[in-house]
N, C-alpha and C. Protein backbone atom coordinates (compact mmCIF):
# COMPACT_ATOMS: atom_id res chain seq x y z
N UNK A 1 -19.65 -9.57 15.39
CA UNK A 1 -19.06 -8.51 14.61
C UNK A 1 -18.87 -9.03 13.18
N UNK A 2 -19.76 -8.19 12.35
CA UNK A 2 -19.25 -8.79 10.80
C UNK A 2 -18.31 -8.20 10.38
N UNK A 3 -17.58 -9.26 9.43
CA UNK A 3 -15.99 -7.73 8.68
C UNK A 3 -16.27 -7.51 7.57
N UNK A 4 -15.38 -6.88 7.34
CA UNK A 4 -15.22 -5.96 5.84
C UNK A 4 -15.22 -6.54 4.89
N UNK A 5 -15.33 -7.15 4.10
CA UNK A 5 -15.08 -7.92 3.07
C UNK A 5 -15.63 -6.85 1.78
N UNK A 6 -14.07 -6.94 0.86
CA UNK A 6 -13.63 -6.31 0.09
C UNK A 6 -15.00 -6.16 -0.94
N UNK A 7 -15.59 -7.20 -1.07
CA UNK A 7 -16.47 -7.51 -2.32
C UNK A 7 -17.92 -7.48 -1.80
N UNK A 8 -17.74 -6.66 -0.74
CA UNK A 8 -19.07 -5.97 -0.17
C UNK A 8 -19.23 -5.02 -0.27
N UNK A 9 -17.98 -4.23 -0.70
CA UNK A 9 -18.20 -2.37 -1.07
C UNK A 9 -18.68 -2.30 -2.24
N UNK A 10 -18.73 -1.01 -2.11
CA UNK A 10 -19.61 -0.72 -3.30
C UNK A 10 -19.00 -0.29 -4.64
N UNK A 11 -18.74 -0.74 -6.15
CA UNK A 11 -18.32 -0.52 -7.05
C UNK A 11 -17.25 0.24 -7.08
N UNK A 12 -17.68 1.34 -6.60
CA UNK A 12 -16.39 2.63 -6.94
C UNK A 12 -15.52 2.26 -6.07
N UNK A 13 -15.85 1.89 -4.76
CA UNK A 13 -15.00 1.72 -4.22
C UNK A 13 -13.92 0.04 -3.79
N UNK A 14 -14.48 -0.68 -4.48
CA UNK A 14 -13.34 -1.87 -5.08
C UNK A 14 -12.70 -1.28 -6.22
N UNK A 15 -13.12 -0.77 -7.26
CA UNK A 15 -12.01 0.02 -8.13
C UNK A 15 -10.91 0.51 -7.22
N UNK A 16 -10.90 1.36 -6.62
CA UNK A 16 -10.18 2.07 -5.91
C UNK A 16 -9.20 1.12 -4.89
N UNK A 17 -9.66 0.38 -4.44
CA UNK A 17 -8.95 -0.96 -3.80
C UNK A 17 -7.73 -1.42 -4.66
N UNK A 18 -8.49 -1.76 -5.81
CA UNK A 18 -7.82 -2.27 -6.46
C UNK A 18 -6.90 -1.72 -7.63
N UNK A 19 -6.95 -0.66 -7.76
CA UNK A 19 -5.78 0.16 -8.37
C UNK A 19 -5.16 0.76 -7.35
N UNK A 20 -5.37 1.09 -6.37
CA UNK A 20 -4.43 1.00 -5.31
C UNK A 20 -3.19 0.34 -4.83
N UNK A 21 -3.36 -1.44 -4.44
CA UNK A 21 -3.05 -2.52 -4.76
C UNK A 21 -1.90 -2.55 -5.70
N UNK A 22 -2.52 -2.28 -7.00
CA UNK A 22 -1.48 -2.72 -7.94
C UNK A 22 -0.67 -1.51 -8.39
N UNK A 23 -1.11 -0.61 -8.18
CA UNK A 23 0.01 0.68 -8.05
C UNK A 23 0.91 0.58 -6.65
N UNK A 24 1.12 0.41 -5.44
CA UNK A 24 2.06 -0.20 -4.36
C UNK A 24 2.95 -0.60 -4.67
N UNK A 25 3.38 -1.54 -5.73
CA UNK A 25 4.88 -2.16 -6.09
C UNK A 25 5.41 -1.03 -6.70
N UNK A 26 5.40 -0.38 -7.43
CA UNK A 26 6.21 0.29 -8.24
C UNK A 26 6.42 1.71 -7.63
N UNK A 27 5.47 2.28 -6.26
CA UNK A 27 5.97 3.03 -5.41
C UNK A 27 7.14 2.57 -4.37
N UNK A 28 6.73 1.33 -3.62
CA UNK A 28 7.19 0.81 -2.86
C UNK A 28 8.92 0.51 -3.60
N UNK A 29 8.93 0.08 -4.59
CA UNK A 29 10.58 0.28 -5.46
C UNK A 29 11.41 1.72 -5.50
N UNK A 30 10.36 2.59 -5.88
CA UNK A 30 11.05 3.90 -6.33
C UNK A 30 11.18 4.58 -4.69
N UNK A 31 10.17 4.51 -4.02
CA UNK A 31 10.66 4.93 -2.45
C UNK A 31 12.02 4.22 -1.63
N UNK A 32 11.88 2.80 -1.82
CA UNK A 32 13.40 2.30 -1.55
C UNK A 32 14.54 2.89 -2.32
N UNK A 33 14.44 3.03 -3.46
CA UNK A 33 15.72 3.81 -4.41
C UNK A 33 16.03 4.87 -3.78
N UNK A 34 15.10 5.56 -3.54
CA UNK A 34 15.01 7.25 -2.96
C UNK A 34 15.43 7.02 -1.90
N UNK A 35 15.28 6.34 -0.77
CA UNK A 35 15.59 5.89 0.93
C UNK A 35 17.42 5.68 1.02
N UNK A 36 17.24 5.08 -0.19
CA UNK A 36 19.08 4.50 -0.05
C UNK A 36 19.98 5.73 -0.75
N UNK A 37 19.05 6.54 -1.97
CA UNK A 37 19.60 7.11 -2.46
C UNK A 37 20.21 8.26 -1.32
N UNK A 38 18.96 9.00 -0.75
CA UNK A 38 18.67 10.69 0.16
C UNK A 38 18.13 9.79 1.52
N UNK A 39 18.88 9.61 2.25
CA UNK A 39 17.86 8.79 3.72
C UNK A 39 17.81 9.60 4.41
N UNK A 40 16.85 10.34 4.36
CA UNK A 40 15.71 11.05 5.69
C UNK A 40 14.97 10.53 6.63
N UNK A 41 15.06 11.08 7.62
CA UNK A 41 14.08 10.38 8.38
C UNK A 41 12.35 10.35 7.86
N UNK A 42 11.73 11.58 7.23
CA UNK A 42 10.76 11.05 6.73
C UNK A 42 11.08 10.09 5.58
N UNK A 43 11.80 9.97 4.36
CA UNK A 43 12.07 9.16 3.56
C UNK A 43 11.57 7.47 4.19
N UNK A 44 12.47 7.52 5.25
CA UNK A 44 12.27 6.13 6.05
C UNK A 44 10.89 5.66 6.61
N UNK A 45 10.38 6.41 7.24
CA UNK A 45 8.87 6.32 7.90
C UNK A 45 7.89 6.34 6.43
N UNK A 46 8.12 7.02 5.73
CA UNK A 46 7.14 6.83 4.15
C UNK A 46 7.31 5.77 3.94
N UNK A 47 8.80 4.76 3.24
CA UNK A 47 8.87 3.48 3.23
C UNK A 47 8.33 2.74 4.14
N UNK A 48 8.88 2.87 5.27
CA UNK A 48 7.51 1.86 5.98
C UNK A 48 5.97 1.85 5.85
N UNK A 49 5.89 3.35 5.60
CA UNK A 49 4.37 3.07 5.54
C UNK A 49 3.87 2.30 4.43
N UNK A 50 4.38 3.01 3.34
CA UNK A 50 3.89 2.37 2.17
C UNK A 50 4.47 0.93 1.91
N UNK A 51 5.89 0.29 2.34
CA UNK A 51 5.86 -1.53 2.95
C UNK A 51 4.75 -1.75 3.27
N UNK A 52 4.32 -1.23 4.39
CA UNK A 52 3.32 -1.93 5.59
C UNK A 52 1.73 -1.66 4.70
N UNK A 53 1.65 -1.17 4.03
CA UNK A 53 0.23 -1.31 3.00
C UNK A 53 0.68 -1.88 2.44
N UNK A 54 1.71 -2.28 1.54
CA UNK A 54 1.78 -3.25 0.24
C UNK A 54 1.58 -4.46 1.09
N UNK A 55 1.94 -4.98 2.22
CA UNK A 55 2.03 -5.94 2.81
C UNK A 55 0.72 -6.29 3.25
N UNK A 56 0.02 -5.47 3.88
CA UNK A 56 -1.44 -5.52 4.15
C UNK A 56 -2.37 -6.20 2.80
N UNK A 57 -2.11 -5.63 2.43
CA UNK A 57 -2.70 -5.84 0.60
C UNK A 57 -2.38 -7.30 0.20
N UNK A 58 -1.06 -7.87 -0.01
CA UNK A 58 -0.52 -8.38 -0.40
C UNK A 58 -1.04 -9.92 0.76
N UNK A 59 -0.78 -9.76 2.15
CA UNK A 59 -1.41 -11.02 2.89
C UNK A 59 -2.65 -10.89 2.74
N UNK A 60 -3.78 -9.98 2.10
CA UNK A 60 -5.16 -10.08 2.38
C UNK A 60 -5.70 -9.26 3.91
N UNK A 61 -4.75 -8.28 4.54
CA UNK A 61 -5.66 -8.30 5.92
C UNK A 61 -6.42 -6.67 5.70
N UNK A 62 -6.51 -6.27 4.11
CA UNK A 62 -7.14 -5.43 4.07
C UNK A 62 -7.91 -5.83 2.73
């Protein structure tokens, strides 16, 4: 099985990787503000999601 490797896609789509990526922190902040501010249950499950991609991103397992 070969994997994915990021720098095998095709142009447009490492752009997209990668402004992705670096747009994550500054959601991942303003969704925690919002979580503590209004805590919903979706509020909460969005934060995780979007944690659990910055984190993905962030160790490399995407």
């Amino acid at each position: 099985m070969s994997r994915l490797y990021r720098y095998r896609l095709p142009p447009w789509c490492r752009t997209w990787l990668f402004v992705i990526e670096k747009s994550l922190l500054p959601i991942v902040i303003f969704q925690a503000l919002r979580t503590i501010i209004f805590p919903t249950t979706f509020d909460i499950f969005l934060l995780g999601l979007v944690l659990g991609l910055y984190l993905a991103f962030k160790y490399k397992w995407i």
